[in-house]
N, C-alpha and C. Protein backbone atom coordinates (compact mmCIF):
# COMPACT_ATOMS: atom_id res chain seq x y z
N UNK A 1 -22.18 25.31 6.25
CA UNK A 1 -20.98 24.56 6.03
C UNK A 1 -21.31 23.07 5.99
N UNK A 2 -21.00 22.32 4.94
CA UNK A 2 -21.24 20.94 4.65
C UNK A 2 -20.25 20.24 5.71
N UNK A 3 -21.05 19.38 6.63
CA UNK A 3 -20.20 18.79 7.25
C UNK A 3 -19.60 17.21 6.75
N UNK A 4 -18.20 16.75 6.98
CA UNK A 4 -17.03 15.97 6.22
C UNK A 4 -17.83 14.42 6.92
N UNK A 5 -18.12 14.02 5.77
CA UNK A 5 -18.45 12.11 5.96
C UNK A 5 -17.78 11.69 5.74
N UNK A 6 -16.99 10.74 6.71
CA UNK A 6 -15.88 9.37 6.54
C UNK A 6 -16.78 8.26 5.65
N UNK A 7 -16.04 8.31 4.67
CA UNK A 7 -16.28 7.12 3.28
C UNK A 7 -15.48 5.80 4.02
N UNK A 8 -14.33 5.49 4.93
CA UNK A 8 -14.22 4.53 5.19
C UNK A 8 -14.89 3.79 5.82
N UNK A 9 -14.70 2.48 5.71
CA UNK A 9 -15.80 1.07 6.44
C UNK A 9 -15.35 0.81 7.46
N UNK A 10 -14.07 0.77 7.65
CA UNK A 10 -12.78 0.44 9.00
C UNK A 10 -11.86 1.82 9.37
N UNK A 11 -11.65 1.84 10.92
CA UNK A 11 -11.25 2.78 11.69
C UNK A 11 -10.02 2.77 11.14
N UNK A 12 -8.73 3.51 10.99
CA UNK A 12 -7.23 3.63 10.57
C UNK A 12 -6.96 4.01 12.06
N UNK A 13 -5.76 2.98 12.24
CA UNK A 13 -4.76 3.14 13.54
C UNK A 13 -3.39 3.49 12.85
N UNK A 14 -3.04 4.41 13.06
CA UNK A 14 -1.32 4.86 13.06
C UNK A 14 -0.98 3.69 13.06
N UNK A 15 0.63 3.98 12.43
CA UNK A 15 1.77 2.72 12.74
C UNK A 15 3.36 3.11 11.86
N UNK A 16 4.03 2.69 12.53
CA UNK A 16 4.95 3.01 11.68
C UNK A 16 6.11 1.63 11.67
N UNK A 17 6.34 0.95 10.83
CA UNK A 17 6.73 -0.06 10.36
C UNK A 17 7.34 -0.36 9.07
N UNK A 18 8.66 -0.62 8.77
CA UNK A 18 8.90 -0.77 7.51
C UNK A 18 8.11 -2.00 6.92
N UNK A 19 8.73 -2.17 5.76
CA UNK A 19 7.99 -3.29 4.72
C UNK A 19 8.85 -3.43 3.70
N UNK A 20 9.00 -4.56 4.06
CA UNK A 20 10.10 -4.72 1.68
C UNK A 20 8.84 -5.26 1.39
N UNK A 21 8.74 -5.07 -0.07
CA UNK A 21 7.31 -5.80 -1.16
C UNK A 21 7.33 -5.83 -2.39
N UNK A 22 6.97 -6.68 -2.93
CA UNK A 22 7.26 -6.66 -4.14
C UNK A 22 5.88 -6.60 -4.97
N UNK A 23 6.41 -5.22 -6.16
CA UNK A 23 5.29 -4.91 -6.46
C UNK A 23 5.15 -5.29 -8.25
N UNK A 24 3.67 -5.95 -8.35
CA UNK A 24 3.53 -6.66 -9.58
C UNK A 24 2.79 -5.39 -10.55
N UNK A 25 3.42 -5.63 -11.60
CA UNK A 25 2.30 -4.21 -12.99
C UNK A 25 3.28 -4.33 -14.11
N UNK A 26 2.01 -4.07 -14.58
CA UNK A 26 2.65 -4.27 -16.56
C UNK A 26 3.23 -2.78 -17.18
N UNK A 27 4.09 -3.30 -17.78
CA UNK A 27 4.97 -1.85 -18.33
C UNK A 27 4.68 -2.20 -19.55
N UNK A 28 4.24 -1.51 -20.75
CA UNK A 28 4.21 -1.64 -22.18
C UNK A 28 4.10 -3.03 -22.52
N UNK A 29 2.87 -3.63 -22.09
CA UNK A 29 2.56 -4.98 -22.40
C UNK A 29 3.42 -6.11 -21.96
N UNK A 30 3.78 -5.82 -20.74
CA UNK A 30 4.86 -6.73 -20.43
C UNK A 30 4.83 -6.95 -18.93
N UNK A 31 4.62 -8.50 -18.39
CA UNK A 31 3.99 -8.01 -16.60
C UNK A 31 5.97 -8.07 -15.90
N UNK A 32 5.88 -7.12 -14.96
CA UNK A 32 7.12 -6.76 -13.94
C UNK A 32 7.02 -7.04 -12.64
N UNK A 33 8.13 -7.55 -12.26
CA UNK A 33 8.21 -7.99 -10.87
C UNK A 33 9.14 -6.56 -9.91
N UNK A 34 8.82 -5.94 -9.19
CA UNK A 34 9.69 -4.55 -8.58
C UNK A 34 9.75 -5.07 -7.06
N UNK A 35 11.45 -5.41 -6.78
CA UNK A 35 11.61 -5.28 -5.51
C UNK A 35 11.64 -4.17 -4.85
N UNK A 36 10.92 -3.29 -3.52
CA UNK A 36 11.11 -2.25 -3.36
C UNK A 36 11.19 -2.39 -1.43
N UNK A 37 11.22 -0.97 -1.36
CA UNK A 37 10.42 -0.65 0.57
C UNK A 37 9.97 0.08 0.72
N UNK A 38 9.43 0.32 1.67
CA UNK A 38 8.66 1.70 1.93
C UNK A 38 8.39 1.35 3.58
N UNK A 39 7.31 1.88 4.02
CA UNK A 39 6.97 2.42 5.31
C UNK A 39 5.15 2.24 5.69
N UNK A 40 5.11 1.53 6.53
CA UNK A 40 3.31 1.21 6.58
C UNK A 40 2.87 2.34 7.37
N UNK A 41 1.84 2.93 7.03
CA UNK A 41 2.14 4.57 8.11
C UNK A 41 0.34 4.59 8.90
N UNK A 42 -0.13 3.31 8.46
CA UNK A 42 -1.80 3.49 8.98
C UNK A 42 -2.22 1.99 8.30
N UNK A 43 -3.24 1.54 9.46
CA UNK A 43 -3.34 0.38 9.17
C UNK A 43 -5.19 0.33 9.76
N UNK A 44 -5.37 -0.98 8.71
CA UNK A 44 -7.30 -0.95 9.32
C UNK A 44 -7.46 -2.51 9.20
N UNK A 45 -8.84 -2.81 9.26
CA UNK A 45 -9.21 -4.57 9.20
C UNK A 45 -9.16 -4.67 7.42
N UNK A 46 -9.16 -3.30 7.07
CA UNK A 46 -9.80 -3.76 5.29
C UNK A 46 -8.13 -3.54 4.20
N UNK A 47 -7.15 -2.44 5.46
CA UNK A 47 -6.09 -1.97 4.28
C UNK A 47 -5.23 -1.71 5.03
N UNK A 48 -4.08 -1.11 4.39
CA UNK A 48 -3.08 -0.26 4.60
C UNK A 48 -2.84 0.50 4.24
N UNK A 49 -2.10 1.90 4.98
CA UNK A 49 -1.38 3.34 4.06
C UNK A 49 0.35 2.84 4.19
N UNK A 50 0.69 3.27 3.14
CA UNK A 50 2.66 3.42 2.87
C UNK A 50 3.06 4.44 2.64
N UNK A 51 4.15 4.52 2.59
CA UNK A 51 4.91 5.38 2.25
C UNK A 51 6.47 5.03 1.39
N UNK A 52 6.21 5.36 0.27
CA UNK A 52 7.52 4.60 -0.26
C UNK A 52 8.64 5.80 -1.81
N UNK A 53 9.55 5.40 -1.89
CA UNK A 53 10.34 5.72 -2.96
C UNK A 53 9.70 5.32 -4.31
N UNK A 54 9.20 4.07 -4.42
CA UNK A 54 8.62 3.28 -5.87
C UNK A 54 7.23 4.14 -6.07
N UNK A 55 6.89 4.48 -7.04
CA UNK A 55 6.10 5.39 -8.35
C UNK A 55 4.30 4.76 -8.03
N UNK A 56 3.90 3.86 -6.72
CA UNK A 56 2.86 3.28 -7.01
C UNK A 56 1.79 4.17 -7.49
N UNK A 57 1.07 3.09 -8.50
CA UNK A 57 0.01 3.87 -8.77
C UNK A 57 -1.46 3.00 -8.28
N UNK A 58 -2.58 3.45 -8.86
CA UNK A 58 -3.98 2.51 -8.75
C UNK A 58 -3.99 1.23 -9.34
N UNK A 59 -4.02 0.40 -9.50
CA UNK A 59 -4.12 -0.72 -10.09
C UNK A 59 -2.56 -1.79 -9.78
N UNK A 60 -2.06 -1.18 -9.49
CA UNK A 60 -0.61 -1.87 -8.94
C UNK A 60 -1.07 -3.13 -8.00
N UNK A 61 -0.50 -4.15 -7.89
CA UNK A 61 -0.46 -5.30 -6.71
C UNK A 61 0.82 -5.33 -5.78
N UNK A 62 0.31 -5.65 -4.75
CA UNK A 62 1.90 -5.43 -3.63
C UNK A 62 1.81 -6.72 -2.90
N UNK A 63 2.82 -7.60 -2.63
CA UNK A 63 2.88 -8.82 -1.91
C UNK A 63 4.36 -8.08 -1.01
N UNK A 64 3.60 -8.92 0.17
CA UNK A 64 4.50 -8.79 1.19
C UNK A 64 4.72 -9.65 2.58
N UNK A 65 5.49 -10.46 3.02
CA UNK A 65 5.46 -11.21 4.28
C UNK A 65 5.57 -10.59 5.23
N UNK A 66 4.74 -11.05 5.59
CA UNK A 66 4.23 -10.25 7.46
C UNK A 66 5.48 -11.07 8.56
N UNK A 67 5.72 -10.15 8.82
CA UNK A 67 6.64 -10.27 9.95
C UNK A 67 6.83 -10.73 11.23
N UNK A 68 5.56 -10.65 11.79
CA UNK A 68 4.85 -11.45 12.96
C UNK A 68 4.65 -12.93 12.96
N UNK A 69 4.27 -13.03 11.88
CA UNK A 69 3.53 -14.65 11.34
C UNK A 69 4.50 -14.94 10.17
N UNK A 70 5.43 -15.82 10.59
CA UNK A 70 6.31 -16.60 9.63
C UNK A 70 6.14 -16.78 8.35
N UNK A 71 6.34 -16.79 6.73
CA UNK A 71 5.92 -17.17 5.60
C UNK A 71 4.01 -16.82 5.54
N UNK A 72 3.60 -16.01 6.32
CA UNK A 72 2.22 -15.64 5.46
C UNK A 72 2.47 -14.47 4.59
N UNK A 73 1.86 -14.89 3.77
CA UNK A 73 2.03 -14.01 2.51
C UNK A 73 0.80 -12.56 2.60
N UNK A 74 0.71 -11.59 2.13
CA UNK A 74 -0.43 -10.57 2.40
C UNK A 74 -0.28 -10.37 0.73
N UNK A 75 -1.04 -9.70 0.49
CA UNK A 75 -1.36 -9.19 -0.82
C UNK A 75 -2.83 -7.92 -0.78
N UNK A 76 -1.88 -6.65 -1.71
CA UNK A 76 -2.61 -5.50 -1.50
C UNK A 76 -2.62 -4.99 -2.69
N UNK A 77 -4.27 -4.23 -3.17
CA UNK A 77 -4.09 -3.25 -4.36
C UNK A 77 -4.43 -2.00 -4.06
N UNK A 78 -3.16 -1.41 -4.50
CA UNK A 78 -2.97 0.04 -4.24
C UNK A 78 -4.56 0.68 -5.10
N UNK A 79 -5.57 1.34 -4.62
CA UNK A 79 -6.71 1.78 -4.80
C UNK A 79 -6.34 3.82 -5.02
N UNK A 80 -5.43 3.70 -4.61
CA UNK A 80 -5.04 5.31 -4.74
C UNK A 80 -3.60 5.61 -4.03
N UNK A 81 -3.17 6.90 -4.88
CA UNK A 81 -1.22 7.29 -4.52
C UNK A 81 -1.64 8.75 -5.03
N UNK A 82 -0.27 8.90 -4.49
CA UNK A 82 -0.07 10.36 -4.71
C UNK A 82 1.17 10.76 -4.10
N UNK A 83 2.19 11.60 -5.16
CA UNK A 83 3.54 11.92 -4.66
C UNK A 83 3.23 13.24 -3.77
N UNK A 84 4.32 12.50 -2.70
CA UNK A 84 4.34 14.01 -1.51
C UNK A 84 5.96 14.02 -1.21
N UNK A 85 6.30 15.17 -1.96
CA UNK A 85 7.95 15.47 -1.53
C UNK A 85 8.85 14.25 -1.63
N UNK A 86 8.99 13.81 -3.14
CA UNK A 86 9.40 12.89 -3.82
C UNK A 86 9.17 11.49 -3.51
N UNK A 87 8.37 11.20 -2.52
CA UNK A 87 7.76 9.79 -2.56
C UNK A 87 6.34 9.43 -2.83
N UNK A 88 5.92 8.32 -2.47
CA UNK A 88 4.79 8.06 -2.80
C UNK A 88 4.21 7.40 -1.55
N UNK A 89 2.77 8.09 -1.26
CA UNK A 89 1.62 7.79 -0.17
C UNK A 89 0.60 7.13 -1.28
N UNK A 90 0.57 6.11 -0.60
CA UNK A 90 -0.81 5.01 -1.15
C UNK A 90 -1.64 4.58 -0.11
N UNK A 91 -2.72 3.90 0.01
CA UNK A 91 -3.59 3.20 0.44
C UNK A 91 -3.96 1.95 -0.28
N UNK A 92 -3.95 0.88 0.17
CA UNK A 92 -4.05 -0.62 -0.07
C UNK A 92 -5.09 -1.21 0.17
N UNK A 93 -5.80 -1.80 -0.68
CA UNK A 93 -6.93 -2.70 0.19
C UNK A 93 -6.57 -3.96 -0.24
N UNK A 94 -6.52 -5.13 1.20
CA UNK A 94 -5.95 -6.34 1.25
C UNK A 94 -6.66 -7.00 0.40
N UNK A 95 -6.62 -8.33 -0.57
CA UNK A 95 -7.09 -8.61 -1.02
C UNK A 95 -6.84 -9.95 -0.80
């Protein structure tokens, strides 16, 4: 039995936290601004996991103000999604 190697660089800690964000991507040659929310469901030094209603895919950008720290801005690209029971689970790496 092949035993399972963690490909991540950073440990994931649970969390559960909303998030509004707004997510940047081009629709038919045309760049879009999408207000949305979702749910931060795992967090590391390099990313984040969500959980949201909005369609993210790979290449998507997500800006979002952190809540702790007044007007800092974060910025994440969704690196991978996948719908689970009509929403969408992604992973982010901060950028």
């Amino acid at each position: 039995m092949e035993q399972y190697k963690e490909k991540r660089r950073f440990k994931r800690v649970p969390c559960d936290e909303p998030v509004d964000f707004t997510v940047l991507h081009m629709e038919v040659s045309e760049f879009k601004r999408v207000r949305s929310e979702g749910k931060v469901v795992d967090m590391s030094e390099g990313g984040i996991g969500v959980v949201t209603a909005f369609p993210l895919q790979p290449g998507h950008v997500l800006e979002w103000y952190d809540k702790h720290q007044q007007g800092y801005l974060h910025i994440g690209l969704v690196k991978w999604a996948s719908e689970q029971n009509s929403q969408f689970r992604a992973g982010l790496a901060i950028i």
